[in-house]
PDB file of N, CA and C in Angstrom:
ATOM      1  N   UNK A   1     -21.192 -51.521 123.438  1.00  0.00           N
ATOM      2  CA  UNK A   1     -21.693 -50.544 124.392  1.00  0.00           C
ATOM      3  C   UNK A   1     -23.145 -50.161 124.131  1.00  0.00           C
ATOM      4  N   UNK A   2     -23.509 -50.835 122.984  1.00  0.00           N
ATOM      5  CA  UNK A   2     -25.533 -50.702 122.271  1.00  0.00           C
ATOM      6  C   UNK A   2     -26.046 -51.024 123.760  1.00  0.00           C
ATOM      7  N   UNK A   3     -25.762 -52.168 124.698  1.00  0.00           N
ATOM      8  CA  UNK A   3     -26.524 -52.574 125.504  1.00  0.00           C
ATOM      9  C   UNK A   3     -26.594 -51.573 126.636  1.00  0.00           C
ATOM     10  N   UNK A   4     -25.751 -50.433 127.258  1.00  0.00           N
ATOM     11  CA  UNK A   4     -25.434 -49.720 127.898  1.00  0.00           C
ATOM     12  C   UNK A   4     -26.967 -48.566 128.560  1.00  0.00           C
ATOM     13  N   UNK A   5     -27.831 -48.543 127.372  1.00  0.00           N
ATOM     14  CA  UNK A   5     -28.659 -47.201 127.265  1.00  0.00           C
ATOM     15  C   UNK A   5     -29.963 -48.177 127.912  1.00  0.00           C
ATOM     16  N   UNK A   6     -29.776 -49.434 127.715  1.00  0.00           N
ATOM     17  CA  UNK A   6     -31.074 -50.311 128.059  1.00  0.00           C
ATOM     18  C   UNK A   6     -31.297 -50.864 129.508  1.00  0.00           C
ATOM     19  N   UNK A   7     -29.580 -51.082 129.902  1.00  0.00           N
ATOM     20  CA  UNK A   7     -29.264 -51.470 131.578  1.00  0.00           C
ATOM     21  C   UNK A   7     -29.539 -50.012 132.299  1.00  0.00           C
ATOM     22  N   UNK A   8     -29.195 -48.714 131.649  1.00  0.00           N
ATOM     23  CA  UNK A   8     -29.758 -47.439 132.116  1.00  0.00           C
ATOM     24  C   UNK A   8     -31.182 -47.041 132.328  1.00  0.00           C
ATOM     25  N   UNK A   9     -31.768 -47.481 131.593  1.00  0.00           N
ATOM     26  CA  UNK A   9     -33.417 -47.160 131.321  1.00  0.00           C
ATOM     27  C   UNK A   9     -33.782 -48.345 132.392  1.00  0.00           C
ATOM     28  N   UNK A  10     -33.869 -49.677 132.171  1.00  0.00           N
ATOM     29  CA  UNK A  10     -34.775 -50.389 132.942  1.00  0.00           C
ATOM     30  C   UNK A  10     -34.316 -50.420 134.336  1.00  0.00           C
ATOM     31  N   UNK A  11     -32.801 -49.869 134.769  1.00  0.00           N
ATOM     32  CA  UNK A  11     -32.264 -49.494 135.840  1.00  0.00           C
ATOM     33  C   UNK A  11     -33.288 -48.421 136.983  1.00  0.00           C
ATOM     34  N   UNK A  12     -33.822 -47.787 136.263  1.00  0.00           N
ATOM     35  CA  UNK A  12     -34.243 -46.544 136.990  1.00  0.00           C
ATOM     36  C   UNK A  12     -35.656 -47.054 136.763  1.00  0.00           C
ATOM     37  N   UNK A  13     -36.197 -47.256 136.062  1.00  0.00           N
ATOM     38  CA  UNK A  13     -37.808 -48.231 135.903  1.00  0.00           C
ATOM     39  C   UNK A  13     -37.792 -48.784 136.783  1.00  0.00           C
ATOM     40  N   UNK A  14     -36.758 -50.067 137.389  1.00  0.00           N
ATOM     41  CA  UNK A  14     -36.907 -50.929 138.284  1.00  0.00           C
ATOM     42  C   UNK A  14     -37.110 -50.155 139.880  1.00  0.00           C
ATOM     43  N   UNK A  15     -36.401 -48.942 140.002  1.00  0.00           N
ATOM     44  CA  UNK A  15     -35.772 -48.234 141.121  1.00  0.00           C
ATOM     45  C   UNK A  15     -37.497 -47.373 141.257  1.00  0.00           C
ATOM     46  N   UNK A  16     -37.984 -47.112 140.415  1.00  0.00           N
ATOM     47  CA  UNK A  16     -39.270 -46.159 140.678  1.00  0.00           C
ATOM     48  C   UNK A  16     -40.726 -47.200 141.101  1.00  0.00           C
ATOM     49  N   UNK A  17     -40.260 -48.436 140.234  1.00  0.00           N
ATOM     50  CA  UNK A  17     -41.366 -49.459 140.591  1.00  0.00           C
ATOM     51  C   UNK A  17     -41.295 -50.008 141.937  1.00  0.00           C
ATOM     52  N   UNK A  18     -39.676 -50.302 142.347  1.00  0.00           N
ATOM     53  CA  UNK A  18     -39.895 -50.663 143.515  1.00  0.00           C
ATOM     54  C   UNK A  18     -40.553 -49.677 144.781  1.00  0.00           C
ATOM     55  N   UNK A  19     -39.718 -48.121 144.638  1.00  0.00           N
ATOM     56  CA  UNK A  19     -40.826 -47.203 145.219  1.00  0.00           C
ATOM     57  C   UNK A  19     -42.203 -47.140 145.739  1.00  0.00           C
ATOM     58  N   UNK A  20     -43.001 -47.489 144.403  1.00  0.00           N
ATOM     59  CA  UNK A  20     -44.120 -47.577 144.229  1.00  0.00           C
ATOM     60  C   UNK A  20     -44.710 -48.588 144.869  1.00  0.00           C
ATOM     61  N   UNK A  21     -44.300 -48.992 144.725  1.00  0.00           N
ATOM     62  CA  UNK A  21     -44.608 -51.187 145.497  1.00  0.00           C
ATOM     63  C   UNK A  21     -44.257 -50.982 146.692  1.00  0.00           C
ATOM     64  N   UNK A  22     -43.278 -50.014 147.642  1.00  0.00           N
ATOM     65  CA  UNK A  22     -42.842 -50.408 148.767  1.00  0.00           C
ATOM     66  C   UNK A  22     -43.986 -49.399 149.398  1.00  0.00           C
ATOM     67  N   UNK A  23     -44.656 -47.879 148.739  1.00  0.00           N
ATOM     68  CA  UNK A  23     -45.414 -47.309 149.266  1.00  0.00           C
ATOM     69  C   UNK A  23     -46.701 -47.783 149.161  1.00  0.00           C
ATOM     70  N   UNK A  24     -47.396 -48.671 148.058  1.00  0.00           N
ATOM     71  CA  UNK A  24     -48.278 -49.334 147.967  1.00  0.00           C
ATOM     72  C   UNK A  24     -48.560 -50.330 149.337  1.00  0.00           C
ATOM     73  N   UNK A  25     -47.342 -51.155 149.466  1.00  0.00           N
ATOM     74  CA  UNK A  25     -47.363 -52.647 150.456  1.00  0.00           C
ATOM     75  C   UNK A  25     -47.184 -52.062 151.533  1.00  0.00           C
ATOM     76  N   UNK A  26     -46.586 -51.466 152.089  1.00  0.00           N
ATOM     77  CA  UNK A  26     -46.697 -50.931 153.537  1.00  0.00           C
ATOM     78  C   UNK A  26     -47.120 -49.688 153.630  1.00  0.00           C
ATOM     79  N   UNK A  27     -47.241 -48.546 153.024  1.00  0.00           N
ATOM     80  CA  UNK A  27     -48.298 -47.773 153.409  1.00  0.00           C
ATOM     81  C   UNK A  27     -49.970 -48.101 153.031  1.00  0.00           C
ATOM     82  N   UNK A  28     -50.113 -49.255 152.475  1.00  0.00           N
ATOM     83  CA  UNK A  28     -51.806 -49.948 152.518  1.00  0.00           C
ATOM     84  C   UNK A  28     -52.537 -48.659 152.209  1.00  0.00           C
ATOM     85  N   UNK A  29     -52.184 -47.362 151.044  1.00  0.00           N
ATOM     86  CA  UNK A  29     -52.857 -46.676 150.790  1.00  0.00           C
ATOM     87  C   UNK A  29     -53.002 -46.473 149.248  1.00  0.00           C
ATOM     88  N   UNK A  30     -53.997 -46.498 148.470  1.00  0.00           N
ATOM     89  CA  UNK A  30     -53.982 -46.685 147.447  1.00  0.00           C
ATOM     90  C   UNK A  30     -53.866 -45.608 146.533  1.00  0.00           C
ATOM     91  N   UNK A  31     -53.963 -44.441 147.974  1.00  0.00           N
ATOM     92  CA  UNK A  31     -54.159 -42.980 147.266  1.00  0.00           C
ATOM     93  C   UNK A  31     -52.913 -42.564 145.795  1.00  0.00           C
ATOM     94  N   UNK A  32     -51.678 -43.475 145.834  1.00  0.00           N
ATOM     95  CA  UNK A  32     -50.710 -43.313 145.065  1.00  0.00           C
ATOM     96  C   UNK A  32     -51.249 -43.397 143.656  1.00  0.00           C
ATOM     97  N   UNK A  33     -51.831 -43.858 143.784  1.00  0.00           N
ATOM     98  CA  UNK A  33     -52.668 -44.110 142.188  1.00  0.00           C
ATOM     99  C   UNK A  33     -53.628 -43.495 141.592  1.00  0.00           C
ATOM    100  N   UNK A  34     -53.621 -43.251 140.227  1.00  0.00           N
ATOM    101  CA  UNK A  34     -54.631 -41.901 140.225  1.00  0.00           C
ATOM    102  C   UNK A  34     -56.248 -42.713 140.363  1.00  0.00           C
ATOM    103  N   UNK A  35     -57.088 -41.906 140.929  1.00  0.00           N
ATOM    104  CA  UNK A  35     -58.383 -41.726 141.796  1.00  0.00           C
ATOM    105  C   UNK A  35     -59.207 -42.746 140.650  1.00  0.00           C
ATOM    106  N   UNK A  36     -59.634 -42.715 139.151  1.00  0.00           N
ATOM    107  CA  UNK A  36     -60.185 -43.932 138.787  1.00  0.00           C
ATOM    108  C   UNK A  36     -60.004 -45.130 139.241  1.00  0.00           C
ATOM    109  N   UNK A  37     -58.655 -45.534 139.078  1.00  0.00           N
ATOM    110  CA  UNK A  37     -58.166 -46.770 139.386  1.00  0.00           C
ATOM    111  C   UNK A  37     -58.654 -47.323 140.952  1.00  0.00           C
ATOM    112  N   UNK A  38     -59.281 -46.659 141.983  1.00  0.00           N
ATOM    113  CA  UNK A  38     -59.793 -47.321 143.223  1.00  0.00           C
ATOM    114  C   UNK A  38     -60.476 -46.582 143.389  1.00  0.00           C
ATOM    115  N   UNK A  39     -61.736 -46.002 142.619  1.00  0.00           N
ATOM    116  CA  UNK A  39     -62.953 -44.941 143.336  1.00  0.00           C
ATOM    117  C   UNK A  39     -63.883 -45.731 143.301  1.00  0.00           C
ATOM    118  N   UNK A  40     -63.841 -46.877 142.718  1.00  0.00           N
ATOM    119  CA  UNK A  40     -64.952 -48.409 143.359  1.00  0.00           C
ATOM    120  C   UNK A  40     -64.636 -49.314 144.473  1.00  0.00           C
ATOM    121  N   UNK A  41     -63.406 -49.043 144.875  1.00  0.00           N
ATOM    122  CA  UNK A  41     -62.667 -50.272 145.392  1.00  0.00           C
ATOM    123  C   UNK A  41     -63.884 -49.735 147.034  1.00  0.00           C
ATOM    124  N   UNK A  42     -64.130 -50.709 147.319  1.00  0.00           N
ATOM    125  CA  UNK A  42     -65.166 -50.662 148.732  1.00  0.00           C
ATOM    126  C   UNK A  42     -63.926 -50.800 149.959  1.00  0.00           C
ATOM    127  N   UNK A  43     -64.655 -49.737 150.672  1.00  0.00           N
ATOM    128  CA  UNK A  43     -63.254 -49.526 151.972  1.00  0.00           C
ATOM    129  C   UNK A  43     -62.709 -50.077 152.592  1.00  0.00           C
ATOM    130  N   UNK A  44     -63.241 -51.248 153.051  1.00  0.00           N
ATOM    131  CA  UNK A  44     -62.628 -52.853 153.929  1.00  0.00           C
ATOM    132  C   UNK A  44     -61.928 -53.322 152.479  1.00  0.00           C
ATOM    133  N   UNK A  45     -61.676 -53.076 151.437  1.00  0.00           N
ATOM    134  CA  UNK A  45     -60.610 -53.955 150.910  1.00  0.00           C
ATOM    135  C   UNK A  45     -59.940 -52.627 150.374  1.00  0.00           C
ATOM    136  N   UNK A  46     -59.600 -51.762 150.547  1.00  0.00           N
ATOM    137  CA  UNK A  46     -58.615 -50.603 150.111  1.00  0.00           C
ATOM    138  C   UNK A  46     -57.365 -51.245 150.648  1.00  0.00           C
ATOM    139  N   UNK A  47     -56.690 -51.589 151.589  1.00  0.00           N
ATOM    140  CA  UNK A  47     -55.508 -52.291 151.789  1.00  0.00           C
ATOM    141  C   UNK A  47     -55.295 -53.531 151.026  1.00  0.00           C
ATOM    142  N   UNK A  48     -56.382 -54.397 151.054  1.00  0.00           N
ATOM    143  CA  UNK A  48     -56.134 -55.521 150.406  1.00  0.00           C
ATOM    144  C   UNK A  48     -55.048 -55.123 148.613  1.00  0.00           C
ATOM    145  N   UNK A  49     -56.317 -54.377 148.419  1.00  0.00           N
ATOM    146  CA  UNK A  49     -56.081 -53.619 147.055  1.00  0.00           C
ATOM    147  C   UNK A  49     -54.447 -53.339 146.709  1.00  0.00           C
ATOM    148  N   UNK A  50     -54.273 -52.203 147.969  1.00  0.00           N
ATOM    149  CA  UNK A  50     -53.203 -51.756 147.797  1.00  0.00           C
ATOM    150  C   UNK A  50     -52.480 -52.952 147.743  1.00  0.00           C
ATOM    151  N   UNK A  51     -52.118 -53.626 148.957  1.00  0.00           N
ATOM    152  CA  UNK A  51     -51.294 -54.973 148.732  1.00  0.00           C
ATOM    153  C   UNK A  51     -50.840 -55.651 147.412  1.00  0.00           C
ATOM    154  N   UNK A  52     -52.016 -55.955 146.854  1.00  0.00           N
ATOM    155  CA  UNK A  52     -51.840 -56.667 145.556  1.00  0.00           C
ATOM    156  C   UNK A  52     -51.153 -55.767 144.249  1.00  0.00           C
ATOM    157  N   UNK A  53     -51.739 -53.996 144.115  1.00  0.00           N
ATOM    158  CA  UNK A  53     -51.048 -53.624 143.604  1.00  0.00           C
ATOM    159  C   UNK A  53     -49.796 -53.582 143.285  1.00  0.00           C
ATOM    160  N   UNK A  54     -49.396 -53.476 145.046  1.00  0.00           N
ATOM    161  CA  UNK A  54     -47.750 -53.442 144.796  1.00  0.00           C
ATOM    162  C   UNK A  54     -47.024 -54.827 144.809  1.00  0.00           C
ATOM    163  N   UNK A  55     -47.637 -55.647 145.022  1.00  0.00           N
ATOM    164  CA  UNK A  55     -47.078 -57.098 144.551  1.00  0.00           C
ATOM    165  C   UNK A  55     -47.094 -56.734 143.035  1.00  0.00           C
ATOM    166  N   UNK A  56     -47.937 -56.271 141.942  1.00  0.00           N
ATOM    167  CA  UNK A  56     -47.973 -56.291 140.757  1.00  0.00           C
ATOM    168  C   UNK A  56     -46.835 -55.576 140.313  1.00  0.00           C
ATOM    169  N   UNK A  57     -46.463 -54.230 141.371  1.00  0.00           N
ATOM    170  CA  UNK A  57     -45.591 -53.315 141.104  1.00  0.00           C
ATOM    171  C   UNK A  57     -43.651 -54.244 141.231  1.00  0.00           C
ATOM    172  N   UNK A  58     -44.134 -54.998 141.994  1.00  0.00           N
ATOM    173  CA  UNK A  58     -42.942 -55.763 142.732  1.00  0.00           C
ATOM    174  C   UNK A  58     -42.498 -56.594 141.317  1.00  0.00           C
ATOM    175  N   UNK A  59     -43.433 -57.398 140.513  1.00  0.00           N
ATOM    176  CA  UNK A  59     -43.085 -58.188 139.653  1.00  0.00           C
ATOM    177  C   UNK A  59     -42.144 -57.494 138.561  1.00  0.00           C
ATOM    178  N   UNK A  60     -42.483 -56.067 138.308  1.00  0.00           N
ATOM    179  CA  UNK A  60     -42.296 -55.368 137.680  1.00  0.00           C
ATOM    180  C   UNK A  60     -40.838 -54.841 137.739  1.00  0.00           C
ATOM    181  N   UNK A  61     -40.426 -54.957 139.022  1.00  0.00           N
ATOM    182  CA  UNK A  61     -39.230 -54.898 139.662  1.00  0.00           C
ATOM    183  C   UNK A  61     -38.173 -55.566 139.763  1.00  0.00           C
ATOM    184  N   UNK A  62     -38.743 -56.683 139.895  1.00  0.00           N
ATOM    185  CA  UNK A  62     -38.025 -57.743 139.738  1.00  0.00           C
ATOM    186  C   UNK A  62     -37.633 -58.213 137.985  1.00  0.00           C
ATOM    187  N   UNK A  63     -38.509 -57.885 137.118  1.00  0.00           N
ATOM    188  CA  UNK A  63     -37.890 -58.161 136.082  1.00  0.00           C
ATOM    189  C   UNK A  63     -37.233 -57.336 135.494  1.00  0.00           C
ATOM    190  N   UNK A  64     -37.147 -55.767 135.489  1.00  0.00           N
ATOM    191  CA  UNK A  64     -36.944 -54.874 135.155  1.00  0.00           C
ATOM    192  C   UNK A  64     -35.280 -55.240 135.498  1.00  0.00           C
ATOM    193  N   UNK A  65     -35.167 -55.636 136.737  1.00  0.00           N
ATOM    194  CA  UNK A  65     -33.762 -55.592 137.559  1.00  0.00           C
ATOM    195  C   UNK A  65     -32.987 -56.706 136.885  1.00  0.00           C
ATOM    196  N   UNK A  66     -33.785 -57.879 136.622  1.00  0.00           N
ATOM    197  CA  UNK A  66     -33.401 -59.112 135.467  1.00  0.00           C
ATOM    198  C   UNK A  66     -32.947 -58.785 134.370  1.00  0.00           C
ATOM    199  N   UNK A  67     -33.658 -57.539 133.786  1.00  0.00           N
ATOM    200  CA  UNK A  67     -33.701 -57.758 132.386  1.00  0.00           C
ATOM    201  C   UNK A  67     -32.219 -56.584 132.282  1.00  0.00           C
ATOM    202  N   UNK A  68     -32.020 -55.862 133.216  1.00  0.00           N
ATOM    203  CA  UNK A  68     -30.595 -55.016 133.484  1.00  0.00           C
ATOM    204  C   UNK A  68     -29.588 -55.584 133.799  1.00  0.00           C
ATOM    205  N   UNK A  69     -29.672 -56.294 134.120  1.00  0.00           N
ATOM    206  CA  UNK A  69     -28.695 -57.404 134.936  1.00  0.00           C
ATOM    207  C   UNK A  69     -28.380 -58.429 133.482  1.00  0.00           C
ATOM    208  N   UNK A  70     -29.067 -58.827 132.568  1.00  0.00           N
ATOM    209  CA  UNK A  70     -28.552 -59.512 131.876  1.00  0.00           C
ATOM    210  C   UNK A  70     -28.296 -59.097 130.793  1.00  0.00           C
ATOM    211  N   UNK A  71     -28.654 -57.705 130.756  1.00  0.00           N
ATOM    212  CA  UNK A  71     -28.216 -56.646 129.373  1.00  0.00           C
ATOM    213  C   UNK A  71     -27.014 -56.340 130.130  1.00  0.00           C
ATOM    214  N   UNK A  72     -26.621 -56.253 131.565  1.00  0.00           N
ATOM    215  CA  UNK A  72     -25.285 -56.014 131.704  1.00  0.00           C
ATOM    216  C   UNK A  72     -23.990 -57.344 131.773  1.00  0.00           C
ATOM    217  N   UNK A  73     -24.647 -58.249 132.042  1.00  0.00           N
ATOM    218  CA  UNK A  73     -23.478 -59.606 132.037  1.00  0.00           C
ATOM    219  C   UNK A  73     -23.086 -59.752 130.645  1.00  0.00           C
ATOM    220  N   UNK A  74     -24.391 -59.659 130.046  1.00  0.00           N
ATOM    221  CA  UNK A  74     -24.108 -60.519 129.005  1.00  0.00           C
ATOM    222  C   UNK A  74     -23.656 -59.668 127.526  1.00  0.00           C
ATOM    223  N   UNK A  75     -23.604 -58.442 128.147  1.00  0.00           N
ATOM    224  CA  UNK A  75     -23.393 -57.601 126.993  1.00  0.00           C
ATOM    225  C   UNK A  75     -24.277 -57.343 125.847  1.00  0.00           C
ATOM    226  N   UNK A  76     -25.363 -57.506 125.828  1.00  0.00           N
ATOM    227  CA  UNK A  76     -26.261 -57.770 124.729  1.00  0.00           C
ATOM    228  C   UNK A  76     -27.622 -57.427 125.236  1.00  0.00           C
ATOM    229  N   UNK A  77     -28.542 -57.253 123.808  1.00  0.00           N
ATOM    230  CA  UNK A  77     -29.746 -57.074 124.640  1.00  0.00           C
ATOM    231  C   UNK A  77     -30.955 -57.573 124.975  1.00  0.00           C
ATOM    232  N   UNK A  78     -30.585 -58.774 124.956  1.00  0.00           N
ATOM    233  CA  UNK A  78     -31.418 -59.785 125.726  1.00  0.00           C
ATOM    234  C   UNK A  78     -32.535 -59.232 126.925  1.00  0.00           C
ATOM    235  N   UNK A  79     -32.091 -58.627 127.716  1.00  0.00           N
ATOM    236  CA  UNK A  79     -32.827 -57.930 128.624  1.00  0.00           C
ATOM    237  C   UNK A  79     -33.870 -57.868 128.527  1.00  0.00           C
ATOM    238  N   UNK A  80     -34.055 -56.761 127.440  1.00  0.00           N
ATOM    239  CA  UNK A  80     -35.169 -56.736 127.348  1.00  0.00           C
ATOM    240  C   UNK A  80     -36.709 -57.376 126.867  1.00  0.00           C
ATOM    241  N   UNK A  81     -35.907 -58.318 126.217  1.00  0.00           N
ATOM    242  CA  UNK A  81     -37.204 -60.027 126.968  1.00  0.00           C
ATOM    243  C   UNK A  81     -37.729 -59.912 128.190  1.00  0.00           C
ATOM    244  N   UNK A  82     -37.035 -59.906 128.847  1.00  0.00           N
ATOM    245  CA  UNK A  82     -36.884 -60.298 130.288  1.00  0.00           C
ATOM    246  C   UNK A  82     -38.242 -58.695 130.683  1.00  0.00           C
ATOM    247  N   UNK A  83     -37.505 -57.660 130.287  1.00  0.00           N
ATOM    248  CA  UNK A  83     -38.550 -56.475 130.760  1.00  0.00           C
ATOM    249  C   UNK A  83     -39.809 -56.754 130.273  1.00  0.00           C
ATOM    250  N   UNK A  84     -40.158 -57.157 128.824  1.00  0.00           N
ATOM    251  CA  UNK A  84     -41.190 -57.099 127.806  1.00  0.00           C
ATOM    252  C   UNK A  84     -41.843 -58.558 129.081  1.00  0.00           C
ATOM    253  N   UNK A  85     -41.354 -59.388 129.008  1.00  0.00           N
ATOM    254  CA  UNK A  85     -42.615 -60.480 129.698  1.00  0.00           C
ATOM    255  C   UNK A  85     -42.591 -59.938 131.386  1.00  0.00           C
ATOM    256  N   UNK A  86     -41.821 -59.293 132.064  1.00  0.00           N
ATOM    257  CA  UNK A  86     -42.865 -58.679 133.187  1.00  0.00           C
ATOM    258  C   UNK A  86     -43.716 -57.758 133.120  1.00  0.00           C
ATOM    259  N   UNK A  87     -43.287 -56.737 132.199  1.00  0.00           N
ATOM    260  CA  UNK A  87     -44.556 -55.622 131.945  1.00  0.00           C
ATOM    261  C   UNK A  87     -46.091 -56.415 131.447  1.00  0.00           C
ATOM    262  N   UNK A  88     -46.146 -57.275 130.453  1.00  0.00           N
ATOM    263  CA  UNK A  88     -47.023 -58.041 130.354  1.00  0.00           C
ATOM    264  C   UNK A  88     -47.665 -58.972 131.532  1.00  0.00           C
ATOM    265  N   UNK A  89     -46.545 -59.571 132.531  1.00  0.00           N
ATOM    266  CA  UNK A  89     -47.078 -60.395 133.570  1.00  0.00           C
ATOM    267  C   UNK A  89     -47.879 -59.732 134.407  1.00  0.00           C
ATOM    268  N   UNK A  90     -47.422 -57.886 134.534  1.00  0.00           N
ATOM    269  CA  UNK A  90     -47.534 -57.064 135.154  1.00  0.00           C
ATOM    270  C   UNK A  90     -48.993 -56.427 134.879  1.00  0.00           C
ATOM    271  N   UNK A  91     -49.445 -56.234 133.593  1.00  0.00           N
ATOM    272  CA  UNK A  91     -50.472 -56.107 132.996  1.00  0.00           C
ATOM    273  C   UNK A  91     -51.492 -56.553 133.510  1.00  0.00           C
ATOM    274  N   UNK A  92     -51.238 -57.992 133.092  1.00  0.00           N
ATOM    275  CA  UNK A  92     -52.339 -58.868 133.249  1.00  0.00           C
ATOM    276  C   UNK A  92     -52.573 -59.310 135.018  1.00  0.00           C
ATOM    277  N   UNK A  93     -51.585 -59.204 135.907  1.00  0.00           N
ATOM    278  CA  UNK A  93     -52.223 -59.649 136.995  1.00  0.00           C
ATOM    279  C   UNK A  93     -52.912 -58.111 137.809  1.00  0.00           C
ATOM    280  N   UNK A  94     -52.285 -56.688 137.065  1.00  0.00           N
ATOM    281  CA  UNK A  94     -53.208 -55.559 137.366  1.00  0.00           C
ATOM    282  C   UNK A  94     -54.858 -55.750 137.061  1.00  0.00           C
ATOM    283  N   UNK A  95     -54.274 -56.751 135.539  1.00  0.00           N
ATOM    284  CA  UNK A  95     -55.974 -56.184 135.178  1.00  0.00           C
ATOM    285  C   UNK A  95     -56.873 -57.059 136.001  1.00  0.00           C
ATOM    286  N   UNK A  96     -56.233 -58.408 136.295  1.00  0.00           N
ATOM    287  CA  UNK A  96     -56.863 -58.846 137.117  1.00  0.00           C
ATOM    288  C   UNK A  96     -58.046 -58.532 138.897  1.00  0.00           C
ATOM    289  N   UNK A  97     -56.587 -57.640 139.150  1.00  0.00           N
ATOM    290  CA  UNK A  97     -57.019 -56.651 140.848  1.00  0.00           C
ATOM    291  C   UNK A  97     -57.953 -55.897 140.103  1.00  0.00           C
ATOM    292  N   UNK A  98     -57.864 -55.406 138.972  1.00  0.00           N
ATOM    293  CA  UNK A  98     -58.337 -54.559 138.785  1.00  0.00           C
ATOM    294  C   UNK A  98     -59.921 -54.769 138.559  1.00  0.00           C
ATOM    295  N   UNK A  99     -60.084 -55.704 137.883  1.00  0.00           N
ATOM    296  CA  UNK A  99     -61.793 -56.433 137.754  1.00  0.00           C
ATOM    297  C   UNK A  99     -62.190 -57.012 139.659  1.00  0.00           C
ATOM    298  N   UNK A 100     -61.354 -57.501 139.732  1.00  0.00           N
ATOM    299  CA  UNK A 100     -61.706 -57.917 141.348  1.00  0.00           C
ATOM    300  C   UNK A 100     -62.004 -57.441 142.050  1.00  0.00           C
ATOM    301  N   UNK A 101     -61.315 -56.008 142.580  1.00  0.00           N
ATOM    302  CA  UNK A 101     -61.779 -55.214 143.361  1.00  0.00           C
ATOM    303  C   UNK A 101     -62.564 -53.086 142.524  1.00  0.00           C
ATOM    304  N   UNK A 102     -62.404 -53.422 141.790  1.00  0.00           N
ATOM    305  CA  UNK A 102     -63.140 -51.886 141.231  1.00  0.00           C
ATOM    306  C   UNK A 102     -64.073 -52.609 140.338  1.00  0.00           C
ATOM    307  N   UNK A 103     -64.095 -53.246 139.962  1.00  0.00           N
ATOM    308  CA  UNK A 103     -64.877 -53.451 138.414  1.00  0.00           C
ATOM    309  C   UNK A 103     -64.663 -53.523 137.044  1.00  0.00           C
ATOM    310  N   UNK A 104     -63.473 -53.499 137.064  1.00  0.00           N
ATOM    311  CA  UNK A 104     -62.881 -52.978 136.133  1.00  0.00           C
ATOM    312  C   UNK A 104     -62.056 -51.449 136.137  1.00  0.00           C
ATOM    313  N   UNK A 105     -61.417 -51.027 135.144  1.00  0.00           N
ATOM    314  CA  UNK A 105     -60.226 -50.178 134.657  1.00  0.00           C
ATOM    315  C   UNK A 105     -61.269 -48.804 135.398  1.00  0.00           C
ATOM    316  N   UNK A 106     -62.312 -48.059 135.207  1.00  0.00           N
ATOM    317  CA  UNK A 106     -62.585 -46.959 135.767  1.00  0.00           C
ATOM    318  C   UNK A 106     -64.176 -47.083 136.128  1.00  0.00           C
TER     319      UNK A 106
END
């Protein structure tokens, strides 16, 4: 039942990321995010922005939901592999938007 507290945690991680990603991708407003993170972003790509964010947010979602899903089949806690390399995938394709369209982090 060790694996129980981990399918709980990345359960509700996954459930807030997708949130985030669904208000990011279709509300095309970036305002969700605190004000460093897009006070460079130039105004014809503020949607773009947003978009990609929540694709980043989406990845995040998707593994989060993986890594619960196989801390729950499998009884064990494998999972959280599965969480640890999307938060990282997640990282790195932020930091990416993030040099692309602001300049970097602030």
């Amino acid at each position: 039942m060790t694996y129980l507290p981990g399918v709980f945690i990345m359960g509700i991680l996954a459930v807030l990321f997708l949130i985030i990603a669904l208000v990011l991708i279709l509300g095309k407003n970036p305002e969700i995010l605190h004000t460093y993170h897009w006070k460079n972003v130039k105004e014809e790509y503020k949607k773009a922005y947003s978009i990609q964010m929540g694709i980043g947010m989406l990845i995040s979602f998707i593994t989060n939901t993986a890594g619960a899903l196989i801390n729950y089949f499998t009884k064990t806690n494998w999972g959280w592999l599965s969480f640890g390399i999307g938060l990282l995938s997640s990282f790195v394709y932020w930091t990416y938007i993030q040099k692309k369209y602001n300049g970097g982090f602030f």
